[in-house]
C-alpha atoms as a PDB file:
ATOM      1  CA  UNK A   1     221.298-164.165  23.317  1.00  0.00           C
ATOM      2  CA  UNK A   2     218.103-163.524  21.704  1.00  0.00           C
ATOM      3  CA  UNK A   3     217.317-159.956  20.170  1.00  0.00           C
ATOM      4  CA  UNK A   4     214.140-160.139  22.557  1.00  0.00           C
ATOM      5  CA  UNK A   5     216.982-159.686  25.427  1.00  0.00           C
ATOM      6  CA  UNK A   6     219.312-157.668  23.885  1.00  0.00           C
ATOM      7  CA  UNK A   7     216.708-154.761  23.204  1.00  0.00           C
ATOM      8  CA  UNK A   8     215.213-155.840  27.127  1.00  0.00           C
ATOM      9  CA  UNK A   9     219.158-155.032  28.107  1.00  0.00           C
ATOM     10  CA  UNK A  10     219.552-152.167  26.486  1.00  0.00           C
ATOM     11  CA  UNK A  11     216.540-150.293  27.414  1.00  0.00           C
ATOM     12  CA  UNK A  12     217.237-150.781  30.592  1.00  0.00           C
ATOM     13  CA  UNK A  13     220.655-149.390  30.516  1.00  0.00           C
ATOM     14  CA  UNK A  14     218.601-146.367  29.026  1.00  0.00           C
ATOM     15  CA  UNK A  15     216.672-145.827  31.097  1.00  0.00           C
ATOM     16  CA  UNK A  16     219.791-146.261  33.962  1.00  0.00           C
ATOM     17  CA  UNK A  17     221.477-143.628  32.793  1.00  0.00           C
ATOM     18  CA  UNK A  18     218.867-141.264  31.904  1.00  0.00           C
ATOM     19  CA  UNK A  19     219.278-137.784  34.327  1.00  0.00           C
ATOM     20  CA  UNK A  20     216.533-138.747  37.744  1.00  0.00           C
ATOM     21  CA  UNK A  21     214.346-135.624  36.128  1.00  0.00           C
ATOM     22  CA  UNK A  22     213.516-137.348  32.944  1.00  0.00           C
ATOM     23  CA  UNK A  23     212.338-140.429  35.019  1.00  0.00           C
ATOM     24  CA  UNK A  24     208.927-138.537  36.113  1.00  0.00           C
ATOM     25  CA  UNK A  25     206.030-140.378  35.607  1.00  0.00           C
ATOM     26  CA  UNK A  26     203.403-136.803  34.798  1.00  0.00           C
ATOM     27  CA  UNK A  27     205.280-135.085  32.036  1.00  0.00           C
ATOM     28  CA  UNK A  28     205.973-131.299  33.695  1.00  0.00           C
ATOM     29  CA  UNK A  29     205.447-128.149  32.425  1.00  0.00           C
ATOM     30  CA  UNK A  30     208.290-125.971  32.760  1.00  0.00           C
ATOM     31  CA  UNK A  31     206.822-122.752  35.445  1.00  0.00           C
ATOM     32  CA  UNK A  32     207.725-119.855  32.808  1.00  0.00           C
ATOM     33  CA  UNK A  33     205.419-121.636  30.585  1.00  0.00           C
ATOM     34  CA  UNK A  34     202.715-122.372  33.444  1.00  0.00           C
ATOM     35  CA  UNK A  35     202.670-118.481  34.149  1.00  0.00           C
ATOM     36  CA  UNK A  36     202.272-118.045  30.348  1.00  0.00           C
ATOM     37  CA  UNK A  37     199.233-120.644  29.702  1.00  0.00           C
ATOM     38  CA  UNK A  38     197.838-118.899  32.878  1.00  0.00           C
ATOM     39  CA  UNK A  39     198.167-115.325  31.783  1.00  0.00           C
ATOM     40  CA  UNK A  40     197.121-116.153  28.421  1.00  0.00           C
ATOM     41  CA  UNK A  41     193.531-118.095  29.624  1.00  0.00           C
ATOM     42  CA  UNK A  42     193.451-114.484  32.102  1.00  0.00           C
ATOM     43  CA  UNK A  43     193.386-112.629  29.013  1.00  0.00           C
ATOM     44  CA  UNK A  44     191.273-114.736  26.512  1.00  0.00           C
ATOM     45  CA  UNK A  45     188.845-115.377  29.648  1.00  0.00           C
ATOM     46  CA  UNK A  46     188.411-111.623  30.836  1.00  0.00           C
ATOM     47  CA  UNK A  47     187.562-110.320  26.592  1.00  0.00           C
ATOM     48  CA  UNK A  48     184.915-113.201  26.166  1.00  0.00           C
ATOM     49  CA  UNK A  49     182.987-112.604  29.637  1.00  0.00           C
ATOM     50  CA  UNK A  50     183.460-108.804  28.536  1.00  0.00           C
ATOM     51  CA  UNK A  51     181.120-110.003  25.645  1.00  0.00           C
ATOM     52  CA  UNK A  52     178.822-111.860  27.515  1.00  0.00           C
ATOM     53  CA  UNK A  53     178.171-109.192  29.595  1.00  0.00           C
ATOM     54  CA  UNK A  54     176.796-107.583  27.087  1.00  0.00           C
ATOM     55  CA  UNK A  55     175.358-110.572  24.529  1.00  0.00           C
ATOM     56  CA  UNK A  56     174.446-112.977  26.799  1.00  0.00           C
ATOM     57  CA  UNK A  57     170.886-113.232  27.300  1.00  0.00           C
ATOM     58  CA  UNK A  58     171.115-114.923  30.314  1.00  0.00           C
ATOM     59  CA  UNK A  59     171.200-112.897  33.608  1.00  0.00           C
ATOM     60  CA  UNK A  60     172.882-115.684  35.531  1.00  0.00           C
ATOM     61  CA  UNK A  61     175.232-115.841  32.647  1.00  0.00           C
ATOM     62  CA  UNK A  62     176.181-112.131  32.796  1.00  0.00           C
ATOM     63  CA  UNK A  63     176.792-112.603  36.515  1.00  0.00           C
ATOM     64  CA  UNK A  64     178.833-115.177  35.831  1.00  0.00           C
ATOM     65  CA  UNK A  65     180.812-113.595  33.328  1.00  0.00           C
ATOM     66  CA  UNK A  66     181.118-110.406  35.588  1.00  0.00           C
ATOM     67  CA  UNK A  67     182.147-112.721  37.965  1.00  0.00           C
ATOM     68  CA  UNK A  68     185.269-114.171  35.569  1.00  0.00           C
ATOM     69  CA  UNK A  69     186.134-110.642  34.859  1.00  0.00           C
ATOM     70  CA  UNK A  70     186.667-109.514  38.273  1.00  0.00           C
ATOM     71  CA  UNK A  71     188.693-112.608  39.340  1.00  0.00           C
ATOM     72  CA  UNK A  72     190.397-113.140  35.838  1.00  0.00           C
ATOM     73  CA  UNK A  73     191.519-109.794  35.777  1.00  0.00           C
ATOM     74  CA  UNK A  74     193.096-110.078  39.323  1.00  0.00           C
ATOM     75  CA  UNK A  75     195.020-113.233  38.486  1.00  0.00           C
ATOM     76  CA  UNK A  76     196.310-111.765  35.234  1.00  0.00           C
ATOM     77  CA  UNK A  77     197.915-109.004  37.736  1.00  0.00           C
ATOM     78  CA  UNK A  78     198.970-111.358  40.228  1.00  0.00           C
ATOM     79  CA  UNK A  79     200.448-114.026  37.726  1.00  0.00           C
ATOM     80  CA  UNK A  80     202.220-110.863  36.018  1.00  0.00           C
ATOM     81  CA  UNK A  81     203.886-109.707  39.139  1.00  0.00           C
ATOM     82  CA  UNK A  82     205.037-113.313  40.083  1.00  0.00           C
ATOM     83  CA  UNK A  83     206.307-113.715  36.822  1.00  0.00           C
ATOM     84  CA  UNK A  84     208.295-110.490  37.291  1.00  0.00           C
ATOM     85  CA  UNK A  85     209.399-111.563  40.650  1.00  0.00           C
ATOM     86  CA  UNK A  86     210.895-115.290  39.186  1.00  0.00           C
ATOM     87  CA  UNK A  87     212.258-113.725  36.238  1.00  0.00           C
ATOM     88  CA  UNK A  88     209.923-115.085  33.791  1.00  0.00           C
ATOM     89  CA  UNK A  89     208.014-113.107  31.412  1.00  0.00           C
ATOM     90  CA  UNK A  90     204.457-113.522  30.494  1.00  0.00           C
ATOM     91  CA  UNK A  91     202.630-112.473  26.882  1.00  0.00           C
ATOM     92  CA  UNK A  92     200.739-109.067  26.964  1.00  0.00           C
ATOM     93  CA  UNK A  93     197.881-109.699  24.372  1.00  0.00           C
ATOM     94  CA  UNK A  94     195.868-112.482  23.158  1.00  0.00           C
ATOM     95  CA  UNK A  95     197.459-115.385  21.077  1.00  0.00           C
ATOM     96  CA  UNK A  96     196.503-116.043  17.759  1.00  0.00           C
ATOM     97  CA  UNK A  97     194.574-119.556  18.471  1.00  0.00           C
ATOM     98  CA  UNK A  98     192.824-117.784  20.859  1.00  0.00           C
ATOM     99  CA  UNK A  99     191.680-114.468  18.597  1.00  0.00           C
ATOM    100  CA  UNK A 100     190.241-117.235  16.123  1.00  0.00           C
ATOM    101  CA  UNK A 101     188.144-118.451  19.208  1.00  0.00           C
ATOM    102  CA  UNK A 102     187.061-114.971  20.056  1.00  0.00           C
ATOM    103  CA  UNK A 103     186.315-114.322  16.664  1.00  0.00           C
ATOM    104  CA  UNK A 104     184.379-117.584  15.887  1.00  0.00           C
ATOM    105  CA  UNK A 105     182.351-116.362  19.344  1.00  0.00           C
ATOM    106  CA  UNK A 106     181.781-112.966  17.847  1.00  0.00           C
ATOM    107  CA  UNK A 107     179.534-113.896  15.163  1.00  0.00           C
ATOM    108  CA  UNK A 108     177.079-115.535  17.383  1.00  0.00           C
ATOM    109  CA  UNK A 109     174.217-114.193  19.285  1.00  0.00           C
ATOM    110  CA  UNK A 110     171.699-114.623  21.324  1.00  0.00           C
ATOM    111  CA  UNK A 111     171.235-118.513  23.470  1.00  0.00           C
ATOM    112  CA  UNK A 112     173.485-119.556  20.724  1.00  0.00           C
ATOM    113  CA  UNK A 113     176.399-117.311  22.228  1.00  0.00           C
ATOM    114  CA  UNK A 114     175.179-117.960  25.949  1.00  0.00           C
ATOM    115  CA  UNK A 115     175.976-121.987  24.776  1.00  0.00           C
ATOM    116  CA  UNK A 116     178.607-121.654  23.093  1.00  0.00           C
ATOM    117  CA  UNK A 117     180.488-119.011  25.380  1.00  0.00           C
ATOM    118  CA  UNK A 118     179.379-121.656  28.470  1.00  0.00           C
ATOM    119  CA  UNK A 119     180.724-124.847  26.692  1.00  0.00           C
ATOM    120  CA  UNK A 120     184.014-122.602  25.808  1.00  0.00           C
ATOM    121  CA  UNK A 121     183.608-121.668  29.686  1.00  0.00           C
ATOM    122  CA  UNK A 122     183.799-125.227  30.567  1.00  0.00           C
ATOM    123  CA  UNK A 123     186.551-126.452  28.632  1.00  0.00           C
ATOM    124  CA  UNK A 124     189.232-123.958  29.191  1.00  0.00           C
ATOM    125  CA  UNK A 125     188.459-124.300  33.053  1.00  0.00           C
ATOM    126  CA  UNK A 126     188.653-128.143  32.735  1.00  0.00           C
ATOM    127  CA  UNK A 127     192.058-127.364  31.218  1.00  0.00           C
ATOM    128  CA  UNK A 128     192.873-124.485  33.890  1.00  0.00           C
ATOM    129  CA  UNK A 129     192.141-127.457  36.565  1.00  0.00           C
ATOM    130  CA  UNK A 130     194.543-129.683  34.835  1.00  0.00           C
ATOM    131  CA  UNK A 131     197.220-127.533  34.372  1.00  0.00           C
ATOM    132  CA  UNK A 132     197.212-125.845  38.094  1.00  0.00           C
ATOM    133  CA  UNK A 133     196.467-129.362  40.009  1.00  0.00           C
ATOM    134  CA  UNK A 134     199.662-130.256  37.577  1.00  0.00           C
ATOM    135  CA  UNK A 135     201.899-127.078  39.003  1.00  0.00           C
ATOM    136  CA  UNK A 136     200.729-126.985  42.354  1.00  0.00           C
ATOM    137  CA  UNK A 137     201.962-131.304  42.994  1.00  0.00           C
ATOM    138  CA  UNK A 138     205.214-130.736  40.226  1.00  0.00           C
ATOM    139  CA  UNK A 139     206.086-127.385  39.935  1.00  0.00           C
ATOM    140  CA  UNK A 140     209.893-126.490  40.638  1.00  0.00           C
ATOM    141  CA  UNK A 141     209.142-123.012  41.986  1.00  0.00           C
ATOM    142  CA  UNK A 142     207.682-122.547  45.334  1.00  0.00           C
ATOM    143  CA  UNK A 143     206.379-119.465  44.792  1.00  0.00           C
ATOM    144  CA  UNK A 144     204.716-120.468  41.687  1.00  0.00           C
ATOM    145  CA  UNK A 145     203.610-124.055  43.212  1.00  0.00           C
ATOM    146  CA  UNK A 146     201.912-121.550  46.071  1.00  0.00           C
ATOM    147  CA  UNK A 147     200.422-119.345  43.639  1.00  0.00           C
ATOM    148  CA  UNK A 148     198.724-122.452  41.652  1.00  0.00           C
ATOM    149  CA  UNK A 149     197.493-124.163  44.749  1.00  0.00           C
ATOM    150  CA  UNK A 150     195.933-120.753  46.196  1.00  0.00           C
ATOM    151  CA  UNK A 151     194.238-120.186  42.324  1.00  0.00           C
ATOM    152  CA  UNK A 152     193.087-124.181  42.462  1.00  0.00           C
ATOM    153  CA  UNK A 153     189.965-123.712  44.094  1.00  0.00           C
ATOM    154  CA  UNK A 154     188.800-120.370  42.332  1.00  0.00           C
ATOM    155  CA  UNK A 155     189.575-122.045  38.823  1.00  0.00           C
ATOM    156  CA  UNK A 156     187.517-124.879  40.257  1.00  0.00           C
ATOM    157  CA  UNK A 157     184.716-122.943  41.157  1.00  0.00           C
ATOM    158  CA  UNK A 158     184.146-121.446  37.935  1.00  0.00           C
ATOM    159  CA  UNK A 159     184.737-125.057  36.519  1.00  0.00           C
ATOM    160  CA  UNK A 160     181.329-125.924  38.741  1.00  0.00           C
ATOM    161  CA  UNK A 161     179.629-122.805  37.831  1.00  0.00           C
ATOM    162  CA  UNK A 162     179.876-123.309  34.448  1.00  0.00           C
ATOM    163  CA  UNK A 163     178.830-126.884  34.200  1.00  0.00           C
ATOM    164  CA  UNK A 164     175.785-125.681  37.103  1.00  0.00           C
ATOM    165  CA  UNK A 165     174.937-123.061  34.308  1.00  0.00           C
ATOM    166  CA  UNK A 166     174.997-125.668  31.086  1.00  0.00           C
ATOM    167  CA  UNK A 167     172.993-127.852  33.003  1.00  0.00           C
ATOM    168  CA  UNK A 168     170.353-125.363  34.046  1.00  0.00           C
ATOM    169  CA  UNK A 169     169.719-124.507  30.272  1.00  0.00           C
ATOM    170  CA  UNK A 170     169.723-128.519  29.227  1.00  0.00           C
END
């Protein structure tokens, strides 16, 4: 036999007797760490609208961020108590990769903040989308599956609001 076939062969006996779980084709999260990458963007979302509401420059932009506040902080509370009722536990303060966002954030002002606090906006909601479309089709938890598929549409919402507000200041 050639080496072409013998490798062909025994990949496929690999892959035979890998566990049906590792066979997925979209590479799961595990739920205790969706409820932590969702409390964590709660937390990190809620301080930097805090600033824009008072930086930003903006007055759509501060209603926006009041806007993330109110609806980040309820979803931190929610996640927490679902996390409570699976058994998982979520983080209680801000990560460090994320306190070297805030603080990169902090030392701007003015339209540069409202940009750069809307492009921050944008990409950690594109990511939210991701990560909850992800849960709410592979999830192993119902309860948590539920919980992503109910959030979906909010998270999407501020996904459109914040590339609506990016493109209003182009």
């Amino acid at each position: 036999m050639s080496k072409k076939l013998v490798f062909l062969a025994l990949v496929g006996v690999i892959a035979y007797c890998l566990p049906p779980d590792s066979k997925k084709s979209v590479p799961a999260q595990s739920d205790a760490a969706f409820l932590a990458m969702a409390a964590q963007a709660d937390m990190t979302i809620v301080h930097i609208s805090k600033m824009a509401q008072d930086r930003a420059v903006s007055g759509k932009l501060k209603d926006f961020a009041n806007t993330l506040v109110q609806e980040h902080s309820s979803d931190y509370q929610e996640v927490a108590e679902l996390a409570a009722n699976t058994g998982e536990a979520v983080p209680k303060g801000i990560d460090r990769r994320n306190d070297r966002m805030i603080a990169a954030l902090d030392r701007s002002k003015g339209k540069t903040f409202d940009h750069a606090f809307l492009v921050r906006q944008l990409t950690e909601h594109e990511k939210l989308v991701s990560a909850f479309e992800r849960e709410a089709k592979h999830g192993s938890n119902p309860a948590i599956k539920a919980y992503a598929s109910k959030a979906l549409p909010i998270v999407e919402r501020h996904l459109h609001d914040a590339q609506d507000l990016l493109k209003q200041r182009a």
